[in-house]
PDB file of N, CA and C in Angstrom:
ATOM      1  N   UNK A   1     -11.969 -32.266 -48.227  1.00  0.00           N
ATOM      2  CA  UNK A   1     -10.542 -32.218 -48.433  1.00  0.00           C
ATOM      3  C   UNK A   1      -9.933 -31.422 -47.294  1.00  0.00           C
ATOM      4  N   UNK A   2      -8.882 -31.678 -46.174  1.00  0.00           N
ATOM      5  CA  UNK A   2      -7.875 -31.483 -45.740  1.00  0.00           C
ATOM      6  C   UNK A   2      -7.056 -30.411 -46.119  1.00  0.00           C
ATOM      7  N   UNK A   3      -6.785 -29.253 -45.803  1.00  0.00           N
ATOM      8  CA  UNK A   3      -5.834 -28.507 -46.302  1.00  0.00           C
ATOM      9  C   UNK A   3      -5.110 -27.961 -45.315  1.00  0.00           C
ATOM     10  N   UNK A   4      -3.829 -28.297 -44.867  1.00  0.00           N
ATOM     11  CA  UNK A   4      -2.810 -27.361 -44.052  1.00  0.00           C
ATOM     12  C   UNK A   4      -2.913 -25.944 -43.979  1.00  0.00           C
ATOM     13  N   UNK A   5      -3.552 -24.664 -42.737  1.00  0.00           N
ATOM     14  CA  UNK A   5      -3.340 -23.645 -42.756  1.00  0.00           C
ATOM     15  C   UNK A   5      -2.514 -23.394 -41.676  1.00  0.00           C
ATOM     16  N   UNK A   6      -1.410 -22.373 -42.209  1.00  0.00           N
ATOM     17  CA  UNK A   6      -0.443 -21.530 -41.060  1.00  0.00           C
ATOM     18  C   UNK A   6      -1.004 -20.897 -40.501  1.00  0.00           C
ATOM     19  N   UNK A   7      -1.664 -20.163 -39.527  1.00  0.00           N
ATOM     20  CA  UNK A   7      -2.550 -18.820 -39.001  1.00  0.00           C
ATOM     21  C   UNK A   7      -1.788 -18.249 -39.166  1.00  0.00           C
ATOM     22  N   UNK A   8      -0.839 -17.896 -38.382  1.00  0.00           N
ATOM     23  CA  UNK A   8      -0.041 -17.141 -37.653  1.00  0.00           C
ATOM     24  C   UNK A   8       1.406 -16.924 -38.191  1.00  0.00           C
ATOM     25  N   UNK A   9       1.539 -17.864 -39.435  1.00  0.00           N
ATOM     26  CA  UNK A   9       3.153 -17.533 -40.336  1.00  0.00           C
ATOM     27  C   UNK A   9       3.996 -18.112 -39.244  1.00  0.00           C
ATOM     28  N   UNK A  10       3.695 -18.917 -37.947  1.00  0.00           N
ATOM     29  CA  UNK A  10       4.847 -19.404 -37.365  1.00  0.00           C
ATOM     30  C   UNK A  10       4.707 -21.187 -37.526  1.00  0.00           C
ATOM     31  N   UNK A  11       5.881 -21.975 -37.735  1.00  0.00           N
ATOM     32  CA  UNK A  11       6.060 -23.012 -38.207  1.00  0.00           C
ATOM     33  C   UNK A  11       4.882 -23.900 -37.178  1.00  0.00           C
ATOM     34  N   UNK A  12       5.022 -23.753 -35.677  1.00  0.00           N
ATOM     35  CA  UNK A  12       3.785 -24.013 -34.755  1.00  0.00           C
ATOM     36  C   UNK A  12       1.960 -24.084 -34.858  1.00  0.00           C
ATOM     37  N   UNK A  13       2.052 -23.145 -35.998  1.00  0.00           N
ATOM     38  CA  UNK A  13       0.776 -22.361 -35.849  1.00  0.00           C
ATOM     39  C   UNK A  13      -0.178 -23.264 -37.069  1.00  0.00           C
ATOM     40  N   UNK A  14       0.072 -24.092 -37.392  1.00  0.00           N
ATOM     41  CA  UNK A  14      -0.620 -24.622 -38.242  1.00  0.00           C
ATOM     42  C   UNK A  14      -1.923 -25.734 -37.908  1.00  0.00           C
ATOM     43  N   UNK A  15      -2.958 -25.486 -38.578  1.00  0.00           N
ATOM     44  CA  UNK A  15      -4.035 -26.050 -38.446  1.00  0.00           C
ATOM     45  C   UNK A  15      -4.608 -26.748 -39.507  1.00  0.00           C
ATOM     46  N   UNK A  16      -6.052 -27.712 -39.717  1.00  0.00           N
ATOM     47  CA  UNK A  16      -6.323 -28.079 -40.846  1.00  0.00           C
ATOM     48  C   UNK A  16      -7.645 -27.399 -41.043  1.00  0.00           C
ATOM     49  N   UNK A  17      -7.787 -27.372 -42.606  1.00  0.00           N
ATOM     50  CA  UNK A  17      -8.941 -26.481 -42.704  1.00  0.00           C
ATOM     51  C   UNK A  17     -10.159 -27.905 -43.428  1.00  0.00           C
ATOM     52  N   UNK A  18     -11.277 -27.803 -43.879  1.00  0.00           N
ATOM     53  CA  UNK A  18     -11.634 -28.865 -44.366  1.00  0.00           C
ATOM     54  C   UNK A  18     -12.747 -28.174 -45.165  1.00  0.00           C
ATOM     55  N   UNK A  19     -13.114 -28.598 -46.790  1.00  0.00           N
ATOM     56  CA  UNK A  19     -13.690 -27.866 -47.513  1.00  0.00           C
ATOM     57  C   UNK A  19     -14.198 -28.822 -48.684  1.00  0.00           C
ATOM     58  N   UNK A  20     -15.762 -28.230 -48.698  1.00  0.00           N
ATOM     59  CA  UNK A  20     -16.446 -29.395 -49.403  1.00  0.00           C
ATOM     60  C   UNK A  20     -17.466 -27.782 -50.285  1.00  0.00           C
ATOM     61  N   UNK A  21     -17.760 -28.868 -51.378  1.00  0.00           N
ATOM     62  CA  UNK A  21     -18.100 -28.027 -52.540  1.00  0.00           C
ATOM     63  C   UNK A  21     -19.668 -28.527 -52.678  1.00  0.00           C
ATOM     64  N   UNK A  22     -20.015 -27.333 -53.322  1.00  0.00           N
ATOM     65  CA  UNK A  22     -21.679 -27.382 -52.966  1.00  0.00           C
ATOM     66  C   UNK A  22     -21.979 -26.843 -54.632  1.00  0.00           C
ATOM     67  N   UNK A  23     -23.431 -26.947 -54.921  1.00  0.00           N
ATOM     68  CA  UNK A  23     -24.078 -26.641 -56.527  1.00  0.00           C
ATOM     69  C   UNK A  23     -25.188 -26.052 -56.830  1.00  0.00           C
ATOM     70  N   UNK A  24     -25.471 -25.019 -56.956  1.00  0.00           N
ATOM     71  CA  UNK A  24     -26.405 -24.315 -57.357  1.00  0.00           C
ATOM     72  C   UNK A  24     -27.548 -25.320 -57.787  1.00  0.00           C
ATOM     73  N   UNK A  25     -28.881 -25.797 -57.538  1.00  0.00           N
ATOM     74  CA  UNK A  25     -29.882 -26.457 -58.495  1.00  0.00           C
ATOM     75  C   UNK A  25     -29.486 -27.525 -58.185  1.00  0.00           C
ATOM     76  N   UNK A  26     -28.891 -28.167 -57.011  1.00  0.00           N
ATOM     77  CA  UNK A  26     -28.795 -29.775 -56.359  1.00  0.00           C
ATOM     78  C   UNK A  26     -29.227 -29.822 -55.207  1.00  0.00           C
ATOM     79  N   UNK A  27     -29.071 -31.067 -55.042  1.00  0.00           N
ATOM     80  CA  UNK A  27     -29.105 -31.044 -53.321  1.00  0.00           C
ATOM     81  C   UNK A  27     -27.811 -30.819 -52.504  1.00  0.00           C
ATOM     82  N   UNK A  28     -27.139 -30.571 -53.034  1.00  0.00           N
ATOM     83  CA  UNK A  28     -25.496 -30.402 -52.299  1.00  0.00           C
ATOM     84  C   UNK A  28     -25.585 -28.381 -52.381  1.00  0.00           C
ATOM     85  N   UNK A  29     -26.595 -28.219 -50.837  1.00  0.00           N
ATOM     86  CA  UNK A  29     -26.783 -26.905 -50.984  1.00  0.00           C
ATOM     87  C   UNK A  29     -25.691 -26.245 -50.327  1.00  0.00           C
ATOM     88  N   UNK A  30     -25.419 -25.062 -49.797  1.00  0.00           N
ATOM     89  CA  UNK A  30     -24.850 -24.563 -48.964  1.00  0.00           C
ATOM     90  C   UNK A  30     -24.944 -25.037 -47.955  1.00  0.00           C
ATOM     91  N   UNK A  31     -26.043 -25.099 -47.501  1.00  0.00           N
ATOM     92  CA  UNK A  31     -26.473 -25.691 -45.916  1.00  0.00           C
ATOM     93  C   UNK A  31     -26.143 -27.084 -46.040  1.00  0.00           C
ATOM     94  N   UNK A  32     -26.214 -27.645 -46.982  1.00  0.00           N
ATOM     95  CA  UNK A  32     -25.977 -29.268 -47.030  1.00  0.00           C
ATOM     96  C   UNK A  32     -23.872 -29.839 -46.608  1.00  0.00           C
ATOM     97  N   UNK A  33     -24.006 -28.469 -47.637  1.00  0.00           N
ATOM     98  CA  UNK A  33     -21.911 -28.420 -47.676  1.00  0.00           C
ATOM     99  C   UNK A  33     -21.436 -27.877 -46.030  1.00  0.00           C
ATOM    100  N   UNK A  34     -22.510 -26.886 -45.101  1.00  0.00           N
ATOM    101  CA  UNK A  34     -21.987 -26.772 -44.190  1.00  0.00           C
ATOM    102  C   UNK A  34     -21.341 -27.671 -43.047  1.00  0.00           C
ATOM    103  N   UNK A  35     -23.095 -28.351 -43.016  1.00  0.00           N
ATOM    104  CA  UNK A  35     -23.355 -29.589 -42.266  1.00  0.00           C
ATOM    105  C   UNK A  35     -22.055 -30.617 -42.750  1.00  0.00           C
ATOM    106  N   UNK A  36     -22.376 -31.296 -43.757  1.00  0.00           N
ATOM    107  CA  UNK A  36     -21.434 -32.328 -44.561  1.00  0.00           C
ATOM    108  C   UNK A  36     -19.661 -31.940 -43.796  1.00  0.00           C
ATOM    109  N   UNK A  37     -19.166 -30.602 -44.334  1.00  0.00           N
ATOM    110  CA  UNK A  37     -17.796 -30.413 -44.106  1.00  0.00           C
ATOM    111  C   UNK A  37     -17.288 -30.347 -42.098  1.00  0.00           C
ATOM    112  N   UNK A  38     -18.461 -29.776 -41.588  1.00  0.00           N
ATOM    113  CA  UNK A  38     -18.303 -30.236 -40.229  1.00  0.00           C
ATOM    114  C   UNK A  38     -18.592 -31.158 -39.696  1.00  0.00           C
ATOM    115  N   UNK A  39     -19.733 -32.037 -39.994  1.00  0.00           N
ATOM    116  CA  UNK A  39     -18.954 -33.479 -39.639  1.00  0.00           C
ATOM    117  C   UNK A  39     -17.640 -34.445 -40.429  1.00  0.00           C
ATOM    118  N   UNK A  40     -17.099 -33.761 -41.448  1.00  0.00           N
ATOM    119  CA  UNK A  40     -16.523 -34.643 -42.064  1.00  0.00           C
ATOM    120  C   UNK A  40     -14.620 -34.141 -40.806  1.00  0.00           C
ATOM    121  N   UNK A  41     -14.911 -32.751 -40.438  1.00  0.00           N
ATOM    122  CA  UNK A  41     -13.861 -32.332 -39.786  1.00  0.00           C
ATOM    123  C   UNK A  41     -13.951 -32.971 -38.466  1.00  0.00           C
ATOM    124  N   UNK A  42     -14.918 -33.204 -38.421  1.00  0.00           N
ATOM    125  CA  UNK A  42     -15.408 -33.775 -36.437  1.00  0.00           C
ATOM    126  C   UNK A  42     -14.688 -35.092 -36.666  1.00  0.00           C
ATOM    127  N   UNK A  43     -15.372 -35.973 -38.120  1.00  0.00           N
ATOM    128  CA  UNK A  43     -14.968 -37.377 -38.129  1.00  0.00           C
ATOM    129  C   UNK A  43     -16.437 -37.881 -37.332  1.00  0.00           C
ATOM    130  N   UNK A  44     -17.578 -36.952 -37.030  1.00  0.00           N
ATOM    131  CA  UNK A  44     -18.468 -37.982 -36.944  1.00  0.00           C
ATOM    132  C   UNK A  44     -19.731 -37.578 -38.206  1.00  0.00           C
ATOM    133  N   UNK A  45     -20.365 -38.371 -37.524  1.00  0.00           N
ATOM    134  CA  UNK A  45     -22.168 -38.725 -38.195  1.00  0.00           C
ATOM    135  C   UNK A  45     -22.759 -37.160 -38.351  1.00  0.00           C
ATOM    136  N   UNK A  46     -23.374 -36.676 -39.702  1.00  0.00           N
ATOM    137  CA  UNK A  46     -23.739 -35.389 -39.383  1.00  0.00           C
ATOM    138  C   UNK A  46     -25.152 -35.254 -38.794  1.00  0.00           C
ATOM    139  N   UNK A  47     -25.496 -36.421 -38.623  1.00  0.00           N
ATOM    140  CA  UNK A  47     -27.061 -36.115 -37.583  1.00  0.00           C
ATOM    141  C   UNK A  47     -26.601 -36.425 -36.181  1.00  0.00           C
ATOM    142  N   UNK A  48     -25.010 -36.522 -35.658  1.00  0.00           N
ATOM    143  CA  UNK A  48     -24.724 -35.902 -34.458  1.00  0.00           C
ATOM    144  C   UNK A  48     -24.436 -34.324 -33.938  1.00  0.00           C
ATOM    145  N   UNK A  49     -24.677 -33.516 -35.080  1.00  0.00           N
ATOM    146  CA  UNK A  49     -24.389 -32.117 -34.921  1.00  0.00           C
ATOM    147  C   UNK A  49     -25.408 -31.431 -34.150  1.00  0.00           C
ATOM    148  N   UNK A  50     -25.657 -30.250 -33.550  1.00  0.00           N
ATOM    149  CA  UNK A  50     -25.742 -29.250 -33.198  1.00  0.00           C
ATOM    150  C   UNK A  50     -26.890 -28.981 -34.390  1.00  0.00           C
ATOM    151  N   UNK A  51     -28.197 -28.679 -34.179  1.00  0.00           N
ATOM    152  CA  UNK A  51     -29.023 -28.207 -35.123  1.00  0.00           C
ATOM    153  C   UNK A  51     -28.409 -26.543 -35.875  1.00  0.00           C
ATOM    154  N   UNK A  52     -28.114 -27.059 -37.458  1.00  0.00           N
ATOM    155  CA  UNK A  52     -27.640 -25.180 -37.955  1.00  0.00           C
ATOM    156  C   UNK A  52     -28.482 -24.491 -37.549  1.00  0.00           C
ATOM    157  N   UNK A  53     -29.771 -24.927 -37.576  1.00  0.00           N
ATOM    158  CA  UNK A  53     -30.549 -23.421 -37.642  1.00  0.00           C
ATOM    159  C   UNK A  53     -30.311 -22.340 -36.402  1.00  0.00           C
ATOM    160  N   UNK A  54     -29.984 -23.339 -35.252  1.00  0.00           N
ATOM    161  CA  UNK A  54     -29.432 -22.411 -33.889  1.00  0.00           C
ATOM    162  C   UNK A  54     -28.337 -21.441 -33.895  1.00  0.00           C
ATOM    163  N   UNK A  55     -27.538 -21.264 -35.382  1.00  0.00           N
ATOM    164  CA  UNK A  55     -26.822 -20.317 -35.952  1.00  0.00           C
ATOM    165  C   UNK A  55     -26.946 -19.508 -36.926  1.00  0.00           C
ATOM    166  N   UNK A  56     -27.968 -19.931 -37.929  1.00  0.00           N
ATOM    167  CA  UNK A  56     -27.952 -19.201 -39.228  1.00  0.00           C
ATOM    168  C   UNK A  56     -29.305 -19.922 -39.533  1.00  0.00           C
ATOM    169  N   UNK A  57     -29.942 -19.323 -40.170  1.00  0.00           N
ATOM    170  CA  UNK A  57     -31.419 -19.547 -41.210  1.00  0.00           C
ATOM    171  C   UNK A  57     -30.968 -20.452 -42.157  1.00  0.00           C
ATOM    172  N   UNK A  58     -30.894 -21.935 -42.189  1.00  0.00           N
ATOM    173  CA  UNK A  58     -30.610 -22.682 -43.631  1.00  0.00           C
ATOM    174  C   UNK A  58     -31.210 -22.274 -44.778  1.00  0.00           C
ATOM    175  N   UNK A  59     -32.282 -22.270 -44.599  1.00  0.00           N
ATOM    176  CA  UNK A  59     -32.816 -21.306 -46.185  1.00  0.00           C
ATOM    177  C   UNK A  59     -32.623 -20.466 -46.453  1.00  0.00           C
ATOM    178  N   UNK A  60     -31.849 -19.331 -45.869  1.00  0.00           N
ATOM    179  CA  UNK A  60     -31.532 -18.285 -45.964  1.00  0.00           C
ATOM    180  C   UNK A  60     -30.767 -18.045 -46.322  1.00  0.00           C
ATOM    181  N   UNK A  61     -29.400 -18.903 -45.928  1.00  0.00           N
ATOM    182  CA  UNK A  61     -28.230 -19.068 -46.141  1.00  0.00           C
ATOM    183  C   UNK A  61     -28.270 -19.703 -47.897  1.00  0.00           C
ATOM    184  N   UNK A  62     -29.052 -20.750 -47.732  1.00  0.00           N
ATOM    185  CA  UNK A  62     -29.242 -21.585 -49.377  1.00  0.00           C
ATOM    186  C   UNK A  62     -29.717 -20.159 -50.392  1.00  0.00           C
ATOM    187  N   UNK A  63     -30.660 -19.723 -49.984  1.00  0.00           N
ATOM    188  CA  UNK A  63     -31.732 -18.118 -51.085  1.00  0.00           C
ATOM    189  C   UNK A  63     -30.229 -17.214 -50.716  1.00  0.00           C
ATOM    190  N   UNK A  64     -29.031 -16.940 -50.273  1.00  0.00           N
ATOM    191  CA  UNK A  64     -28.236 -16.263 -50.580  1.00  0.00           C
ATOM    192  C   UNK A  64     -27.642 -16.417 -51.768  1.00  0.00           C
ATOM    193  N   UNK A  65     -27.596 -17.507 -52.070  1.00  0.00           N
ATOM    194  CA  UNK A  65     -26.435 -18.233 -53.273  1.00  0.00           C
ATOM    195  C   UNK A  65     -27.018 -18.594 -54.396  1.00  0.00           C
ATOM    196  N   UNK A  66     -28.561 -18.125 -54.458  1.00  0.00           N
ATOM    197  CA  UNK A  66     -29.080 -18.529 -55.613  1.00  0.00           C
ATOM    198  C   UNK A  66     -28.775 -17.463 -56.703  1.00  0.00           C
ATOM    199  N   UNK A  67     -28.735 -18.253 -58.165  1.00  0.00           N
ATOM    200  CA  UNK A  67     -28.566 -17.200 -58.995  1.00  0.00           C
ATOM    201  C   UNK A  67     -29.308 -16.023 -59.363  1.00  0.00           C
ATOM    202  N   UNK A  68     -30.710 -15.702 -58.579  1.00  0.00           N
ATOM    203  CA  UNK A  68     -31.143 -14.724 -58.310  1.00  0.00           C
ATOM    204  C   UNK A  68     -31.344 -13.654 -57.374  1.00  0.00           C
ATOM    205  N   UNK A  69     -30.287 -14.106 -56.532  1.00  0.00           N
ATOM    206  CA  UNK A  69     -29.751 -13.111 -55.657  1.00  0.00           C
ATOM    207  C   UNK A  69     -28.887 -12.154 -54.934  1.00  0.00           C
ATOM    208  N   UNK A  70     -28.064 -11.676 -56.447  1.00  0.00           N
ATOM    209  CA  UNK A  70     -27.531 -10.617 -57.012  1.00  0.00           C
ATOM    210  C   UNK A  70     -25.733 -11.202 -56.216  1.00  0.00           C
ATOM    211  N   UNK A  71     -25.559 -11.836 -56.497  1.00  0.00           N
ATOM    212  CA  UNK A  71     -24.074 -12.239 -56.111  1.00  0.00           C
ATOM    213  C   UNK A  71     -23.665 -12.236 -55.161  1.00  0.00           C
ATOM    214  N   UNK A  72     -24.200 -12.347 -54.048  1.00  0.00           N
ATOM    215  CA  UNK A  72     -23.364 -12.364 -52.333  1.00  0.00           C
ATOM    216  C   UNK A  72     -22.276 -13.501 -52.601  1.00  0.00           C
ATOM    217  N   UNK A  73     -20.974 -12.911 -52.370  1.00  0.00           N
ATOM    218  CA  UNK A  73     -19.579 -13.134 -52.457  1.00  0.00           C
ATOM    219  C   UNK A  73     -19.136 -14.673 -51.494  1.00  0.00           C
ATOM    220  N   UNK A  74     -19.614 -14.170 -50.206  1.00  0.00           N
ATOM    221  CA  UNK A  74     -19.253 -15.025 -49.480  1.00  0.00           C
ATOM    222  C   UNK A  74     -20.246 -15.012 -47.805  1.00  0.00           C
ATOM    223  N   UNK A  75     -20.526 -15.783 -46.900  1.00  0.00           N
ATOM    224  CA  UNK A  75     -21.181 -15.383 -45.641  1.00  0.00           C
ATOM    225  C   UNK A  75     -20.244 -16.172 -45.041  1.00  0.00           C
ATOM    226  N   UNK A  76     -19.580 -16.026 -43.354  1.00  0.00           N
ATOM    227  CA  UNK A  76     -18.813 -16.226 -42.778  1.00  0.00           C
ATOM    228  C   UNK A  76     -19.494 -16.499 -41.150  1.00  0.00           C
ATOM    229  N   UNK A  77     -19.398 -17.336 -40.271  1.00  0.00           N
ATOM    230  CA  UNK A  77     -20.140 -17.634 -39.329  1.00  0.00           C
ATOM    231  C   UNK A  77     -19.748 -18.718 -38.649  1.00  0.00           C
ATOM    232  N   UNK A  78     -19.876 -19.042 -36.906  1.00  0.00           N
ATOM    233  CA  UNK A  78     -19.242 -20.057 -36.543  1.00  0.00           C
ATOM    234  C   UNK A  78     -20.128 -20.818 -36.014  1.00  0.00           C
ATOM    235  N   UNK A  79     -20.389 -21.979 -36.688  1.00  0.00           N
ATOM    236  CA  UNK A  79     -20.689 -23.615 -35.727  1.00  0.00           C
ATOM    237  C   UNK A  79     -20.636 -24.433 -35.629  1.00  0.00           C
ATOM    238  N   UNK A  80     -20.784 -25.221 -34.312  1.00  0.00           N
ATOM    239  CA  UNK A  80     -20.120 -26.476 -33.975  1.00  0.00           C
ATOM    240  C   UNK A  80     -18.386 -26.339 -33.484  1.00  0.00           C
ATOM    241  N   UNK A  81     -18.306 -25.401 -32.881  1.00  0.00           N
ATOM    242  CA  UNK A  81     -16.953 -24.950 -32.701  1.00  0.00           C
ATOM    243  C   UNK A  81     -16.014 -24.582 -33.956  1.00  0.00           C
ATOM    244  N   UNK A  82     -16.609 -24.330 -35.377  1.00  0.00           N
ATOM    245  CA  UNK A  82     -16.001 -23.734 -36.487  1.00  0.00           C
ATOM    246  C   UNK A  82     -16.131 -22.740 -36.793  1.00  0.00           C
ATOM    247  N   UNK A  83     -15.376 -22.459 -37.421  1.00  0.00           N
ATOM    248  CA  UNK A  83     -15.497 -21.282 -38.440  1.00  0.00           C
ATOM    249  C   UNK A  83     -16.094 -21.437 -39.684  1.00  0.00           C
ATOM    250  N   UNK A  84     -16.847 -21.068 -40.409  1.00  0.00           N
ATOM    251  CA  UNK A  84     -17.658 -21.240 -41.549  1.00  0.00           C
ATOM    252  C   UNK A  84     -17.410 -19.936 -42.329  1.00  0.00           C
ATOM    253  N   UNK A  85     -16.748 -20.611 -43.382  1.00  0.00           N
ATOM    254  CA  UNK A  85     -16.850 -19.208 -44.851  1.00  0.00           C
ATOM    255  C   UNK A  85     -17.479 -20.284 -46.142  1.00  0.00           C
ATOM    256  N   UNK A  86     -18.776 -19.425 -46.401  1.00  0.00           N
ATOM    257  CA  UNK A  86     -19.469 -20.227 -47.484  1.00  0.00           C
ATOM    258  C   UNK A  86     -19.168 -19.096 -48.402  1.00  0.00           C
ATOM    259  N   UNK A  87     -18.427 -19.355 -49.759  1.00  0.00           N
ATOM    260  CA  UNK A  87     -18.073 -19.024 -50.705  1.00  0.00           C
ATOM    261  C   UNK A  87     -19.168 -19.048 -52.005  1.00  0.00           C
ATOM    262  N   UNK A  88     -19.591 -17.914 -52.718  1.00  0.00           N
ATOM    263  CA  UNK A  88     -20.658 -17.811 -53.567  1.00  0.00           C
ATOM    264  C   UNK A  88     -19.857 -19.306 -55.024  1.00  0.00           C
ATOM    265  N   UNK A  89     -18.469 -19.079 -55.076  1.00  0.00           N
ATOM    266  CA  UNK A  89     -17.838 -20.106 -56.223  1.00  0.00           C
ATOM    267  C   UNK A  89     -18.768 -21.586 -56.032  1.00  0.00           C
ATOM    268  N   UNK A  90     -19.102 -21.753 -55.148  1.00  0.00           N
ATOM    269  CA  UNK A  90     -19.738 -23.275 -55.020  1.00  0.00           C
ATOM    270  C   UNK A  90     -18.986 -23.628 -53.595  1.00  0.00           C
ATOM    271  N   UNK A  91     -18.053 -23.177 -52.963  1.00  0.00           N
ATOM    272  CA  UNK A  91     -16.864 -24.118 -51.787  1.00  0.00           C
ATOM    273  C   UNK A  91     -17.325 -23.633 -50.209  1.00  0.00           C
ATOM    274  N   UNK A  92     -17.460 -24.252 -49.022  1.00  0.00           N
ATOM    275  CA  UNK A  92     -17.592 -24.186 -47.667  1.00  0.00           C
ATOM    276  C   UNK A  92     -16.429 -24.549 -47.426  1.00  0.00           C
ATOM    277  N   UNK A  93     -15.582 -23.871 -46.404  1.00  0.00           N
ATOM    278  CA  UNK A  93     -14.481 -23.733 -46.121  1.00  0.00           C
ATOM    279  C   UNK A  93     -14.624 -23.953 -44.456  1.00  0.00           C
ATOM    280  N   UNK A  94     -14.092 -25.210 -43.761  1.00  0.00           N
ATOM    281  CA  UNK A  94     -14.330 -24.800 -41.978  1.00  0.00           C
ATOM    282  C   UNK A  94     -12.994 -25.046 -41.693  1.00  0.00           C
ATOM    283  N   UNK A  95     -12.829 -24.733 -40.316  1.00  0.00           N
ATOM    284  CA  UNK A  95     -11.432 -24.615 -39.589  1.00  0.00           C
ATOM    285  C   UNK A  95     -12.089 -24.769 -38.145  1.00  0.00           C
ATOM    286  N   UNK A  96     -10.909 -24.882 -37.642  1.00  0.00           N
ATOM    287  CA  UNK A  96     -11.220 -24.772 -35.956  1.00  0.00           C
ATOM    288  C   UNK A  96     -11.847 -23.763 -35.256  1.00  0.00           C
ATOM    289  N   UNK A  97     -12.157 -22.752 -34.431  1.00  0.00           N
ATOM    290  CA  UNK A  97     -13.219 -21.435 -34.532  1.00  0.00           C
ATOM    291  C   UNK A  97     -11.793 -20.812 -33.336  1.00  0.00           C
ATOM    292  N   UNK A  98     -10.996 -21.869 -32.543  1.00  0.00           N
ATOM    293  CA  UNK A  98     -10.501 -21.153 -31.542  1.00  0.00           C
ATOM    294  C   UNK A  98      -9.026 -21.421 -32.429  1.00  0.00           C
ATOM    295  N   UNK A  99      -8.905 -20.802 -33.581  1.00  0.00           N
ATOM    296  CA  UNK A  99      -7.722 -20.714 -34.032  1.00  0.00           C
ATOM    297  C   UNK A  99      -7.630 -19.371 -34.127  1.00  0.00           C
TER     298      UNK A  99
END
């Protein structure tokens, strides 16, 4: 999903953010929602990306969000020219990185 962000509170300054939801005990992991929401922002194929692991530990990132690992809130990180906020609620949130 598409969502209009202002950065900057000036009518100019607006960007799109793009945010895909992920599930504890599926295959729609964190790492799956990362991948997924940046190509879905690129508009391409996500086996044209940039390997994650050259940014973040995918399993690592996934064993953050499990329900046995005491609630990490959120992890925040940029790739593929994004910004990445993976949200413990289930949601990956990307944006442009040079906004």
């Amino acid at each position: 999903m598409d969502t209009p962000i202002n950065a900057d509170d000036s009518p100019a300054a607006v960007t799109m953010s793009t945010t895909v939801e992920w599930e504890t005990g599926s295959e729609k992991t964190p790492m799956y929602a990362v991948v997924s929401a940046v190509a879905e922002a690129e508009g391409i194929d996500p086996v044209n990306l940039p390997p994650l692991y050259n940014v973040v530990d995918p399993e690592a990132l996934n064993a953050l969000f499990t329900s046995d690992s005491g609630g990490v809130s959120s992890v925040e990180f940029e790739y593929a020219g994004y910004s990445v906020v993976v949200r413990g609620e289930g949601t990956v949130e990307v944006r442009p990185a040079n906004v």
